[in-house]
Protein backbone atom coordinates (compact mmCIF):
# COMPACT_ATOMS: atom_id res chain seq x y z
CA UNK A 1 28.46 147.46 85.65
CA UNK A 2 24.72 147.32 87.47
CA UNK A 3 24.77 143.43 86.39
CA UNK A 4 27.98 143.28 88.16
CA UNK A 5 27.30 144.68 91.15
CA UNK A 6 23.90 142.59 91.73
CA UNK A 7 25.71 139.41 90.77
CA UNK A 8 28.36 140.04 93.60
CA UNK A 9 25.90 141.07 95.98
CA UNK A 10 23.99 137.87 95.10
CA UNK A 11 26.94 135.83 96.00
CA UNK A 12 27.69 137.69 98.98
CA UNK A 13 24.62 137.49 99.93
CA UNK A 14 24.31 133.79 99.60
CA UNK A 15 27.99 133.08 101.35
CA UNK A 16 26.32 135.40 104.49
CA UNK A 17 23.41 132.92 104.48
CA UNK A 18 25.92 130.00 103.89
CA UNK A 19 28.39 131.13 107.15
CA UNK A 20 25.13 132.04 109.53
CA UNK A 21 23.32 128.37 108.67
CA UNK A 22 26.83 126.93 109.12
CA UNK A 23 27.60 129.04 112.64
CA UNK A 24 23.95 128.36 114.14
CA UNK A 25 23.62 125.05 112.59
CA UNK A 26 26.77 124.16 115.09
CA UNK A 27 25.41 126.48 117.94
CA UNK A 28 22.09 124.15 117.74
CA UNK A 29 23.83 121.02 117.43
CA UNK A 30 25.80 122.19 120.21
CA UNK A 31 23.29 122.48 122.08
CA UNK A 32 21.48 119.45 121.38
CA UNK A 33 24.85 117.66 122.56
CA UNK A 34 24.95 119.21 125.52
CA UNK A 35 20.79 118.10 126.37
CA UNK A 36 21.93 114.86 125.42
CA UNK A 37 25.24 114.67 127.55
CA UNK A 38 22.69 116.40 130.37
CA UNK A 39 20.31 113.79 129.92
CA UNK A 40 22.83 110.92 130.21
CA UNK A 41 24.61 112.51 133.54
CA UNK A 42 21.23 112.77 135.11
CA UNK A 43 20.24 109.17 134.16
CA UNK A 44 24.09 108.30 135.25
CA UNK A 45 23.26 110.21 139.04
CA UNK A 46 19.54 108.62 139.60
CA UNK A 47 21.17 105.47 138.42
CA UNK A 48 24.08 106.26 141.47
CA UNK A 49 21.46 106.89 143.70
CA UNK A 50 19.39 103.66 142.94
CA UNK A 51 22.72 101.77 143.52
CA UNK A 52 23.29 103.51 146.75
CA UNK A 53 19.72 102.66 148.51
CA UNK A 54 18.10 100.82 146.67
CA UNK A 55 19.68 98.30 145.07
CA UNK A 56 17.25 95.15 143.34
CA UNK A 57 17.99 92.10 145.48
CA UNK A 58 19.62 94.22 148.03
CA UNK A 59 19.38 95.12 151.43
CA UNK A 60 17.11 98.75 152.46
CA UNK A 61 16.56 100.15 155.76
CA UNK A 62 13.25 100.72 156.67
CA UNK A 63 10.92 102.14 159.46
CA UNK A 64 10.52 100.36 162.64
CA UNK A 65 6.73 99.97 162.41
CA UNK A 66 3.78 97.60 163.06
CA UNK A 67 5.26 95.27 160.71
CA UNK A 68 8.71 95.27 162.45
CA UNK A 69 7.45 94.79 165.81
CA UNK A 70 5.21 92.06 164.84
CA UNK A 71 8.28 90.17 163.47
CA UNK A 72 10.29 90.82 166.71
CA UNK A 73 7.98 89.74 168.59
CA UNK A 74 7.30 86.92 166.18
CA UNK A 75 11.44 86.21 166.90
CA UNK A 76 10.97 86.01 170.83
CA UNK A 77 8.00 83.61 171.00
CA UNK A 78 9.63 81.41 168.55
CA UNK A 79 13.13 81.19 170.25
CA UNK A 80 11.23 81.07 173.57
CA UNK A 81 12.51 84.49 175.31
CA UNK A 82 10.13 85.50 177.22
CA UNK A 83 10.91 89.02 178.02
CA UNK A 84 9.98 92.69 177.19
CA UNK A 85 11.23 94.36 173.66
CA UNK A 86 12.72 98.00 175.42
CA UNK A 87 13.62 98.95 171.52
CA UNK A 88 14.35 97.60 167.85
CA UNK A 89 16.90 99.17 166.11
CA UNK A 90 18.72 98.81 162.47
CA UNK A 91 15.80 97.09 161.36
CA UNK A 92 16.18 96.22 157.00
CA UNK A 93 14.57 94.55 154.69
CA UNK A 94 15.35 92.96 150.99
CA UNK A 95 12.58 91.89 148.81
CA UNK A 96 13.32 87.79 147.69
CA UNK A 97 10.38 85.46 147.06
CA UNK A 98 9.05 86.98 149.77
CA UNK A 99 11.22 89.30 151.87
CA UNK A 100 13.93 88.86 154.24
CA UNK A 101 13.90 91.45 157.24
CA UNK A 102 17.37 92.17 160.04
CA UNK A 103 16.70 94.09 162.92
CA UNK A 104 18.20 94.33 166.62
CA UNK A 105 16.22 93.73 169.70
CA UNK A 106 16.99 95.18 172.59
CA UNK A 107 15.70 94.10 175.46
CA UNK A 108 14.49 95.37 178.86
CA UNK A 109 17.40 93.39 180.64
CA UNK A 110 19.85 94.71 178.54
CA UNK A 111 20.61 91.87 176.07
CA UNK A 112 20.54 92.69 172.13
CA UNK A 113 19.73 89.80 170.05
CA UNK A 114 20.38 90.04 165.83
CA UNK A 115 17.42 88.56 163.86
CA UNK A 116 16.67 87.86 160.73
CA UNK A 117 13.33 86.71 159.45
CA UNK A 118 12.66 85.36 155.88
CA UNK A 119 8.47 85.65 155.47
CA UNK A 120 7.34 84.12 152.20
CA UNK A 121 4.33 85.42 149.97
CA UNK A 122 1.77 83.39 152.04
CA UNK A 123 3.05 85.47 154.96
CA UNK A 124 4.27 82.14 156.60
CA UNK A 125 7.62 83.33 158.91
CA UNK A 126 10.93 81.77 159.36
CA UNK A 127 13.68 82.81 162.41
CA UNK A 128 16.54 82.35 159.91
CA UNK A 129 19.45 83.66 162.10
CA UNK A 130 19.44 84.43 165.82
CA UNK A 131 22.13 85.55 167.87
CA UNK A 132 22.97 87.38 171.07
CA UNK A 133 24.97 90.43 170.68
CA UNK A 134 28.05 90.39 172.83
């Protein structure tokens, strides 16, 4: 009867140790589905947010700084307007061979002219579309 006993409670014991591997075997794989699927949707979103701003080739919106004024000003001497910059605005850039760079120029007499400027790697410009805002 004793030999029994300890052979059932063997077997129960090993179908116990069977169902917990079995239940938190599929809680871990669960759970390394869900890091995966988390890791994918967060790769999917930063790859949203790339496409949204940033895209390669495309067109970004920068700060009007230095650089900007320099090719405003660089717009006016070449196109022979010879008056005062009161403000850029909407100023972008996209990176090419070289890089391409739109902006708006207000002027102090009120006119807005749209530029764009294509400046290679040797830093040599180009006025590559000018045209008064009506």
């Amino acid at each position: 009867m004793d030999n029994i006993i300890l052979h059932i409670m063997k077997k129960s014991n090993t179908l116990i140790a069977l169902g917990l591997y079995i239940i938190f075997g599929a809680s871990c794989a669960h759970n390394d589905n869900q890091e995966e699927k988390n890791k994918i949707e967060s790769k999917k979103h930063n790859n949203e947010e790339l496409n949204s701003e940033n895209v390669l080739g495309g067109w970004s919106v920068i700060d009007v700084d230095e650089k900007v004024s320099e090719i405003a000003e660089f717009v006016l001497a070449k196109e022979g307007i010879d008056e005062e910059i009161k403000k850029i605005t909407d100023a972008s850039s996209q990176v090419v061979s070289g890089r391409n760079f739109r902006l708006n120029i207000h002027l102090e007499n009120g006119e807005v002219w749209k530029a764009q400027v294509y400046e290679n790697i040797q830093h040599e410009k180009e006025v590559t579309f000018f045209e008064k805002e009506e």
